[in-house]
C-alpha atoms as a PDB file:
ATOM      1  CA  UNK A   1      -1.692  -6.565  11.875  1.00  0.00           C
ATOM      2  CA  UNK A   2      -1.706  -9.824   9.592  1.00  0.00           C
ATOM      3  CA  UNK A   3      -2.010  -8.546   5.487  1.00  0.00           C
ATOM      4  CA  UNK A   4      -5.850 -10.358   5.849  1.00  0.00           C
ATOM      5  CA  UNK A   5      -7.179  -7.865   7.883  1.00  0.00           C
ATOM      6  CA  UNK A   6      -5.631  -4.826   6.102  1.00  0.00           C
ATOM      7  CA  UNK A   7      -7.919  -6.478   3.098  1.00  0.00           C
ATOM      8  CA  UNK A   8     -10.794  -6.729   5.134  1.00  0.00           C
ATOM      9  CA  UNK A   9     -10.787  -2.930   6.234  1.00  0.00           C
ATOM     10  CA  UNK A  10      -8.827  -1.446   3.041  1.00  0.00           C
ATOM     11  CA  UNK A  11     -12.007   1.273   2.940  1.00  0.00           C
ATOM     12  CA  UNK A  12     -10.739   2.174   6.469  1.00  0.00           C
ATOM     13  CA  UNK A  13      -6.892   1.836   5.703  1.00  0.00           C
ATOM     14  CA  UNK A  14      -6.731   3.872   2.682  1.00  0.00           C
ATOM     15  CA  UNK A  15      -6.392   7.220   4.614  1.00  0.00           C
ATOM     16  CA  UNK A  16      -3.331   5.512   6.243  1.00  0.00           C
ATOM     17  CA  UNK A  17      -2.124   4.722   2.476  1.00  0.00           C
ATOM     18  CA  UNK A  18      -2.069   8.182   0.864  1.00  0.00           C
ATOM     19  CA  UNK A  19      -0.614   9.197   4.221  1.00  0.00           C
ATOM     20  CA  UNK A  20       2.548   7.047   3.983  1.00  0.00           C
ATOM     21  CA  UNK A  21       2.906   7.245   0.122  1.00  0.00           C
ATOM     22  CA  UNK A  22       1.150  10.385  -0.882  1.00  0.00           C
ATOM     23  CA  UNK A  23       2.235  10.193  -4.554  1.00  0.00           C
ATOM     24  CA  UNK A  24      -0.880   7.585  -4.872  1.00  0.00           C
ATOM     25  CA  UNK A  25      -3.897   8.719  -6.042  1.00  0.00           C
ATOM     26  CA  UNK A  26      -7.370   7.526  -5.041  1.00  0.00           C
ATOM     27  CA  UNK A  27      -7.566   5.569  -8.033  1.00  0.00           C
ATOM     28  CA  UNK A  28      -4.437   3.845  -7.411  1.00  0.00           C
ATOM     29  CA  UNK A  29      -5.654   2.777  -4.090  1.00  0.00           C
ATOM     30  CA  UNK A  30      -9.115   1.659  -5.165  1.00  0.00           C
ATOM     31  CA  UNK A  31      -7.545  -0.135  -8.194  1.00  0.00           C
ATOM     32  CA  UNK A  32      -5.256  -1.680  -5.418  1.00  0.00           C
ATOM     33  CA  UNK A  33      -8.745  -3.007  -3.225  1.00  0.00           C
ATOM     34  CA  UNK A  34      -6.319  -3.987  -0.659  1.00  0.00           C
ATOM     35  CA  UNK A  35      -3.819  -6.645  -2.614  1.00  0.00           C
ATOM     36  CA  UNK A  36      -0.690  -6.786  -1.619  1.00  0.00           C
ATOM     37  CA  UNK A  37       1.213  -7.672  -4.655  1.00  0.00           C
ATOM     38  CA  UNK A  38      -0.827  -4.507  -6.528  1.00  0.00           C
ATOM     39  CA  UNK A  39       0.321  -2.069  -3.720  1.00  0.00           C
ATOM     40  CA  UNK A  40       3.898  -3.148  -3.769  1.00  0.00           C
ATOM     41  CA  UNK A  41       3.324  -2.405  -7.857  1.00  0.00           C
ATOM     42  CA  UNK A  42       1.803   1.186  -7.640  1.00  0.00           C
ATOM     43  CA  UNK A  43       4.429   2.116  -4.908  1.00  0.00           C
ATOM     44  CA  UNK A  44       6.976   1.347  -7.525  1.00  0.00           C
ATOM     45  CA  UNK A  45       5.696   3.008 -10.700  1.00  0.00           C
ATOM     46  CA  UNK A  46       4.761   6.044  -8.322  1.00  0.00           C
ATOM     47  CA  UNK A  47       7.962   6.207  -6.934  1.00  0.00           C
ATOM     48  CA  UNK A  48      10.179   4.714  -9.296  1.00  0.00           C
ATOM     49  CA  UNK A  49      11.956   2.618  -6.645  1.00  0.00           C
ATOM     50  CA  UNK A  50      12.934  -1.332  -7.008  1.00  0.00           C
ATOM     51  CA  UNK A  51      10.067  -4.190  -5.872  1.00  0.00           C
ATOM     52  CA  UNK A  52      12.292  -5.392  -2.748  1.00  0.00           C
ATOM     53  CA  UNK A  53      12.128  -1.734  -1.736  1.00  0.00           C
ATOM     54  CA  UNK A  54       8.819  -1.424  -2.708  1.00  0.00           C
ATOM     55  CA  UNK A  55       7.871  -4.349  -0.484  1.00  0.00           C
ATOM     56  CA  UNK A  56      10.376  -2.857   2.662  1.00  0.00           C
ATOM     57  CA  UNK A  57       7.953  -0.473   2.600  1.00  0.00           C
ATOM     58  CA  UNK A  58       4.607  -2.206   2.697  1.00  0.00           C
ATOM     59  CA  UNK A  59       6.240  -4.403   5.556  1.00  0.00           C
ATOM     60  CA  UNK A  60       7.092  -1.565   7.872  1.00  0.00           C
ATOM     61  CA  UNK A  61       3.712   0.051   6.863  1.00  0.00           C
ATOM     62  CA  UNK A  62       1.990  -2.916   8.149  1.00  0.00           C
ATOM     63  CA  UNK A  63       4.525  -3.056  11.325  1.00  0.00           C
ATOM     64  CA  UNK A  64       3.767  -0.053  12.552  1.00  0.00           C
ATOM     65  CA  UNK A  65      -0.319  -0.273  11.984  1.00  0.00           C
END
């Protein structure tokens, strides 16, 4: 799955989201409305872990959907 579609069916994918990082809240993920660059961002402040990590994640994430 290409990052376009995951924007197109966020509403759908957010379920998915809390699954993998459960530390984010609902309003993190609306607040997110499927960017990218603001996911990689919540995932760090939530988790306290660096951006490249932070970005790791969201790319296996997105492998594995």
């Amino acid at each position: 799955m290409n990052w376009d579609r995951v924007e197109g069916n966020w509403k759908q994918l957010t379920g998915k989201a809390q699954q993998q990082w459960g530390k984010l809240t609902n309003d993190d993920l609306d607040q997110v409305e499927g960017r990218r660059t603001e996911l990689v961002g919540k995932i760090q402040e939530r988790y306290g872990v660096a951006k490249d990590e932070a970005e790791k994640q969201v790319d296996t994430w997105l492998q594995n959907m």
